[in-house]
Protein backbone atom coordinates (compact mmCIF):
# COMPACT_ATOMS: atom_id res chain seq x y z
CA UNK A 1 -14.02 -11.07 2.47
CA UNK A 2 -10.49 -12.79 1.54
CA UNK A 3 -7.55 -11.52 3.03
CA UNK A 4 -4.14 -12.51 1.97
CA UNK A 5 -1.06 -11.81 4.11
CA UNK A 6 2.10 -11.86 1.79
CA UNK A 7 5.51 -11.13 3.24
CA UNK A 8 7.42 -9.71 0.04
CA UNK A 9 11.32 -10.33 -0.19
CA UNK A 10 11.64 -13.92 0.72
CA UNK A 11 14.57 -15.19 -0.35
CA UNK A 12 16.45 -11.84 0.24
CA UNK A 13 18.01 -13.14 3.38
CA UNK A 14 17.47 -16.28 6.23
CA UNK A 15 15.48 -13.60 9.05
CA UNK A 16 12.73 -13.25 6.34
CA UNK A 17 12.35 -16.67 5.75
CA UNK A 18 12.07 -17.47 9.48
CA UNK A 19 9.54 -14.53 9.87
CA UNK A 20 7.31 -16.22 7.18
CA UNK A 21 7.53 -19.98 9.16
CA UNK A 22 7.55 -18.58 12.40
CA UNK A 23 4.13 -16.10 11.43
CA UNK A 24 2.53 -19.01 9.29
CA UNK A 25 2.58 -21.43 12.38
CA UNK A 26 1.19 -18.30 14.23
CA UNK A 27 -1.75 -18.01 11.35
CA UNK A 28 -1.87 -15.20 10.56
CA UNK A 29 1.00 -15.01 7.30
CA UNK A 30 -0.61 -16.81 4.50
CA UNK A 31 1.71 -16.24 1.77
CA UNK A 32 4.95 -14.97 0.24
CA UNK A 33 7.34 -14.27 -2.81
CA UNK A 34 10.14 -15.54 -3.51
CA UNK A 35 13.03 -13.11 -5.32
CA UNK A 36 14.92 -15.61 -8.03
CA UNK A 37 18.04 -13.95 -7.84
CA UNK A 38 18.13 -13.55 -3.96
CA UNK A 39 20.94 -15.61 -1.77
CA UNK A 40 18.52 -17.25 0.19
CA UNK A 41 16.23 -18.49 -2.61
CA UNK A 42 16.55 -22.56 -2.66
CA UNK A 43 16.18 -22.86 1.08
CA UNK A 44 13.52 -20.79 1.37
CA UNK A 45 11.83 -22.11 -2.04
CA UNK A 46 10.99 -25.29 0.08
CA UNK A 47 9.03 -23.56 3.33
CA UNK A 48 5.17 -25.21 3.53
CA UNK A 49 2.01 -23.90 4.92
CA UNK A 50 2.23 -20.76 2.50
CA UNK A 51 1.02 -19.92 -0.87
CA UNK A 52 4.56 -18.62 -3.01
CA UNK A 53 3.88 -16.51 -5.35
CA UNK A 54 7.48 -14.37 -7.60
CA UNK A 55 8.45 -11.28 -6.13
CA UNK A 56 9.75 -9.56 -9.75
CA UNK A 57 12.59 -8.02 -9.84
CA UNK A 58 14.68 -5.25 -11.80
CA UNK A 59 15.71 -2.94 -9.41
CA UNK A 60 18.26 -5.17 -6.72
CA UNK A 61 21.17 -7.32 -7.52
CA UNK A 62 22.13 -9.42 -10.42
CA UNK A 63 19.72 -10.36 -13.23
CA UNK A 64 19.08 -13.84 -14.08
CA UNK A 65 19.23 -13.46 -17.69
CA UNK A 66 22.89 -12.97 -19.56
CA UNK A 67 23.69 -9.36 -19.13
CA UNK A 68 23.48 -9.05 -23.29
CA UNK A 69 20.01 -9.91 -22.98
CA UNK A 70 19.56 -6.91 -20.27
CA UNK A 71 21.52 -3.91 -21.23
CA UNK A 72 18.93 -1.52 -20.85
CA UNK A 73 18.46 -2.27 -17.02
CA UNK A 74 21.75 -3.10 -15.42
CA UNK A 75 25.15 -0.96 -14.36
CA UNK A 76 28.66 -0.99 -16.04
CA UNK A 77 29.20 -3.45 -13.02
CA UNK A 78 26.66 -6.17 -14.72
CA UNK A 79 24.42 -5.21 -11.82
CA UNK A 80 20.56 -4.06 -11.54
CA UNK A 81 21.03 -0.29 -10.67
CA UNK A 82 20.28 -0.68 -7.10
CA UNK A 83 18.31 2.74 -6.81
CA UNK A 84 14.81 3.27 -6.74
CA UNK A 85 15.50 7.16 -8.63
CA UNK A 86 17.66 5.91 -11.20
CA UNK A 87 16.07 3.37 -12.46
CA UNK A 88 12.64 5.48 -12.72
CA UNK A 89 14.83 8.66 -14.42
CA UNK A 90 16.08 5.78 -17.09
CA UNK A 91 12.31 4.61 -17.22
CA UNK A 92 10.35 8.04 -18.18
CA UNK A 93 13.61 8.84 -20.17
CA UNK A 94 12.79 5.51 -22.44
CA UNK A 95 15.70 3.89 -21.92
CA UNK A 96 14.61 0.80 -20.47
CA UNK A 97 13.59 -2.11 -23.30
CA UNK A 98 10.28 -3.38 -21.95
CA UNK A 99 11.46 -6.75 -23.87
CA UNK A 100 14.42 -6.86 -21.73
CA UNK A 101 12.06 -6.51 -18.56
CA UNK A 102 10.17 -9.10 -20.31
CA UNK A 103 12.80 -11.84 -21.05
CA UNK A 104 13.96 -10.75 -17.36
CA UNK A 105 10.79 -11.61 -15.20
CA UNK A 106 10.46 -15.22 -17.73
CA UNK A 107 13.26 -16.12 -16.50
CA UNK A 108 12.79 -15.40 -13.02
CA UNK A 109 9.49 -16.90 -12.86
CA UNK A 110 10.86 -20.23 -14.73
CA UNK A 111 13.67 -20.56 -12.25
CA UNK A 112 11.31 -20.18 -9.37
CA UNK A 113 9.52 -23.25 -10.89
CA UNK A 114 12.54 -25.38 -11.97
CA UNK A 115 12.88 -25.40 -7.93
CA UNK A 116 9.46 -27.08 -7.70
CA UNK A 117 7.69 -24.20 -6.72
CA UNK A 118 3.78 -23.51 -8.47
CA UNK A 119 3.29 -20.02 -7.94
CA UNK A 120 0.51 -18.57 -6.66
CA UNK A 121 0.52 -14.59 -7.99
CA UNK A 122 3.06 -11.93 -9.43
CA UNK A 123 4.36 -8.75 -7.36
CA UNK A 124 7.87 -7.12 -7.41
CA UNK A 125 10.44 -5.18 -5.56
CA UNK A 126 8.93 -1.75 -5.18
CA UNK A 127 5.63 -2.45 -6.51
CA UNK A 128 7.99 -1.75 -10.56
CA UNK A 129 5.51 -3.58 -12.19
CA UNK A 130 2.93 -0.90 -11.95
CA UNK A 131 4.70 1.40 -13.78
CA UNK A 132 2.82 1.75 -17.33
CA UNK A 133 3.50 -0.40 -19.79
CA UNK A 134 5.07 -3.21 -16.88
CA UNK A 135 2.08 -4.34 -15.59
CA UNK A 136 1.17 -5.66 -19.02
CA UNK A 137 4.35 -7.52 -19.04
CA UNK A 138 3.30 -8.93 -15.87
CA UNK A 139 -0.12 -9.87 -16.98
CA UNK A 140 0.83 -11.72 -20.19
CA UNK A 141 3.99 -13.61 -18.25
CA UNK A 142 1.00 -14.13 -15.71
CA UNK A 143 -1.14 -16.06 -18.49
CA UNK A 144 2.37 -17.66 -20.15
CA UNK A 145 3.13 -19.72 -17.12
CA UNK A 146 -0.86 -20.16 -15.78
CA UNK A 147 -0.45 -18.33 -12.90
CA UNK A 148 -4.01 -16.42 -11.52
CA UNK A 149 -3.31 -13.10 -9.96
CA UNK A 150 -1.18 -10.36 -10.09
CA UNK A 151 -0.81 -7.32 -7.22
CA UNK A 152 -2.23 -4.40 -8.56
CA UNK A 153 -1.03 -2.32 -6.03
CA UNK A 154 -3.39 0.05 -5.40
CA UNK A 155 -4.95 1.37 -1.90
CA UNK A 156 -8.26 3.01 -0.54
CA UNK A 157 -8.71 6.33 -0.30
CA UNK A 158 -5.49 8.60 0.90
CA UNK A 159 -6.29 11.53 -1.27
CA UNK A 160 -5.81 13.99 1.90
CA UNK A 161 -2.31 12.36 2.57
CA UNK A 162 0.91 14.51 1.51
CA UNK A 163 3.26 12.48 3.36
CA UNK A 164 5.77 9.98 2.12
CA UNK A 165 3.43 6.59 2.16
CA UNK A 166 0.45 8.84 0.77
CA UNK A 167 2.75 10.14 -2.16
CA UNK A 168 3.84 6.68 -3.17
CA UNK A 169 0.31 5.96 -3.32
CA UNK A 170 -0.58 8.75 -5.10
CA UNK A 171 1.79 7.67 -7.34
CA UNK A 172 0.36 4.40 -8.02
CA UNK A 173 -2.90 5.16 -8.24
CA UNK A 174 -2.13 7.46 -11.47
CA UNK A 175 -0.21 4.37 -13.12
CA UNK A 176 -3.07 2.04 -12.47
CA UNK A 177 -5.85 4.57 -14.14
CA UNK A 178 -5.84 2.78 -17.54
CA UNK A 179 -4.86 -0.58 -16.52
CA UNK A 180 -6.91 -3.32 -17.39
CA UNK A 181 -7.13 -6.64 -16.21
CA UNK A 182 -6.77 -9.15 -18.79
CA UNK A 183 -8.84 -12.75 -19.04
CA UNK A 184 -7.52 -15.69 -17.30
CA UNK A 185 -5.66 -13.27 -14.45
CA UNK A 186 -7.25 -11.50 -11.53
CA UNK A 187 -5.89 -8.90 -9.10
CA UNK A 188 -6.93 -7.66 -5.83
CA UNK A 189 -9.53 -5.10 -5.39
CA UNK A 190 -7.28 -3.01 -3.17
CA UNK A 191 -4.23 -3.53 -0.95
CA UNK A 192 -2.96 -2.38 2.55
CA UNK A 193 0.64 -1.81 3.72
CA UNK A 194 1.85 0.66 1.39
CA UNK A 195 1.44 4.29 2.57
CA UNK A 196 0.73 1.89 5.59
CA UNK A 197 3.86 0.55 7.01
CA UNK A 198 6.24 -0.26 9.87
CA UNK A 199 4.68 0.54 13.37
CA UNK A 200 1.24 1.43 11.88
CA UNK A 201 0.96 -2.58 10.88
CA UNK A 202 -1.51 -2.74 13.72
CA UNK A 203 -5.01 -4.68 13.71
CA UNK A 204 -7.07 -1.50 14.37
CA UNK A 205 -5.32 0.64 11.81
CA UNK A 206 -6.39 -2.54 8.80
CA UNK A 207 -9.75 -2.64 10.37
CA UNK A 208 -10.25 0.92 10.26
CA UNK A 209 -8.85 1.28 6.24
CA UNK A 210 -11.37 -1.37 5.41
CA UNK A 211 -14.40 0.50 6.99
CA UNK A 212 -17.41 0.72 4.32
CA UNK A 213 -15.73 -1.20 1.87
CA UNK A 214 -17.18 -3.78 -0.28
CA UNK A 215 -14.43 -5.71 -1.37
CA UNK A 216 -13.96 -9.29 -1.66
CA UNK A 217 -10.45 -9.93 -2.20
CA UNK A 218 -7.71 -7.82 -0.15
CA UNK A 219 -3.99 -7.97 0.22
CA UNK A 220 -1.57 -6.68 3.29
CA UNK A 221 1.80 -6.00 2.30
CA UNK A 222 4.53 -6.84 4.83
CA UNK A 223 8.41 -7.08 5.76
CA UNK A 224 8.62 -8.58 8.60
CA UNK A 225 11.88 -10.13 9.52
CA UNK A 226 13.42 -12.32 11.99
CA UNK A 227 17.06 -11.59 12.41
CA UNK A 228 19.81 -13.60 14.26
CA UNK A 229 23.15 -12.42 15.70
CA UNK A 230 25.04 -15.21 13.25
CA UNK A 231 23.26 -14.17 9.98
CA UNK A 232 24.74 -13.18 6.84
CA UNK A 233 25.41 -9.50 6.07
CA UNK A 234 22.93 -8.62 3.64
CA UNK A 235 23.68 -8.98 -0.22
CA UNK A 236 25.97 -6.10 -1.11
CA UNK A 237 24.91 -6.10 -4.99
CA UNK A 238 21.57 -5.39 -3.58
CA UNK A 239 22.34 -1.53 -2.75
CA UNK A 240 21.59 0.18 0.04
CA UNK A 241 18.38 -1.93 2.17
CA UNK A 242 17.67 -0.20 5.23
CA UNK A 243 15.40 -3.06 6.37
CA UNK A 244 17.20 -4.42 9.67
CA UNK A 245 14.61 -2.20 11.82
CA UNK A 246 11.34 -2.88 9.38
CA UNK A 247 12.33 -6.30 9.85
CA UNK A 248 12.26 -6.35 13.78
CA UNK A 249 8.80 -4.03 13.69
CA UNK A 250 6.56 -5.64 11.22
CA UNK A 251 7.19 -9.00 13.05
CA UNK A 252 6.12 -7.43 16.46
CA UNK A 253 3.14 -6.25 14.81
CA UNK A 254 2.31 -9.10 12.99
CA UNK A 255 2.62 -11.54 15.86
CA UNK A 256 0.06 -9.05 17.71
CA UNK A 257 -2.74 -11.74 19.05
CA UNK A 258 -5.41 -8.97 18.48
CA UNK A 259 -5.36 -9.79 15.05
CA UNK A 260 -7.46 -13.05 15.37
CA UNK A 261 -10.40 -11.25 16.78
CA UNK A 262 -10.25 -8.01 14.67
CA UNK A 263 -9.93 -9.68 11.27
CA UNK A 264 -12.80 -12.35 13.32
CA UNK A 265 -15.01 -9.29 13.82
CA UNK A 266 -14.55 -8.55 10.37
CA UNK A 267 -16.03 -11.80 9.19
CA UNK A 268 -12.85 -12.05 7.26
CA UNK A 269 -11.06 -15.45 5.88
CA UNK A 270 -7.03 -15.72 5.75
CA UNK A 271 -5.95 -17.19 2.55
CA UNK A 272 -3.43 -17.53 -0.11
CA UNK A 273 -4.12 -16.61 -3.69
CA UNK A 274 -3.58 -20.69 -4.69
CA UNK A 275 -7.07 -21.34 -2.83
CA UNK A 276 -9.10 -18.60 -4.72
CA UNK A 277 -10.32 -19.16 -7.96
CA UNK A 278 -9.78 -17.09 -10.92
């Protein structure tokens, strides 16, 4: 079995990219995304020993493209609207222009590459690009610019769950039933860290999710964080991120040296999408 660890975010902000360097030299981080219109993007466009794949984005901060090009997506500030809800009421009312996300995520993923970068997979801020009708976006910008895999991001079991994370999952389980992966991109068979998150990060809870289970290729989703007294306030076009005490917990957990011997026990192999083939 494959496992990819992918820190979502960078670029959002210096504490994640020192969470991803600091966890990569630890070994057990393998890869990350990069958000094109975050603050933090060049520096942390040129961090080694990771696989960087795009983090899409239409939910946080400023768009890329002209706002003209983006009408359907963005504030009468000239902003993405900055809240999970409103963007998914203007979704299932169909008023967002699926070519606008389209022309969007092209030019994220070309700026990400005009900094050098070859990118390894597609994701995005709140896992958007599941939504039906995005993830085909995805999948053709996927094939446009030759990149492999794409997140499908969809988790084991959780069908007794009624709490928050097993709702969300819920969720995207129903938007992935008549998704179809198209040739010349892959995704993962499942992913952990989603219903998943925060202080239940731990070894022994992965281990346990991946009892029985026959897959090759799995992903753990993680927002770890390494912040220092000095930083920079968070980006205020962003809207409200409530991710200072994510941050702190997801690195403790992550940095956990049990995770050597579990994933060990589990005959498992840490790597980045770049080194599997498609």
């Amino acid at each position: 079995m494959f496992v990819i660890v992918n820190v979502d975010d960078l670029g959002l902000h210096p504490a994640v990219r020192r969470a991803v360097a600091d966890l990569s030299e630890r070994g057990i981080v393998t890869s990350s995304t990069l958000m094109a219109n975050g603050p933090d993007l060049e520096a942390a466009s040129q961090l080694g020993g990771v696989g960087l794949g795009v983090h899409l984005n239409v939910l946080r901060g400023k768009p890329v493209s002209e706002p003209g090009r983006v009408s359907t997506l963005i504030s009468d500030q000239k902003l993405f609207l900055g809240d999970y809800g409103r963007l998914l009421a203007r979704y299932l009312a169909r008023k967002v222009d699926l070519r606008e996300v389209e022309a969007e995520w092209d030019a994220q993923i070309s700026r990400i590459q005009d900094l050098g970068v070859r990118p390894t997979h597609l994701d995005s801020e709140k896992h958007i690009h599941a939504w039906p009708g995005m993830m085909t976006v995805a999948t053709r910008l996927a094939r446009r610019h030759g990149i492999g895999w794409v997140r499908r991001p969809r988790e084991r079991g959780w069908a007794w769950r009624m709490d928050k994370g097993g709702l969300r999952i819920k969720f995207l389980k129903v938007c992935s039933l008549r998704q179809r992966c198209p040739e010349q991109v892959r995704w993962p068979d499942h992913v952990w860290g989603i219903a998943d998150q925060g202080d239940q990060l731990l070894p022994e809870a992965f281990k346990a999710y991946m009892a029985g289970s026959s897959d090759r290729v799995v992903e753990i989703v993680c927002h770890p964080g390494m912040p220092r007294e000095n930083d920079p306030p968070l980006p205020a076009d962003f809207g409200a991120l409530r991710v200072g005490e994510q941050w702190r917990v997801e690195y403790d957990r992550l940095a956990d040296p049990r995770w050597s011997d579990v994933l060990q026990s589990m005959q498992a192999q840490l790597v980045h999408y770049g080194q599997l083939q498609t």
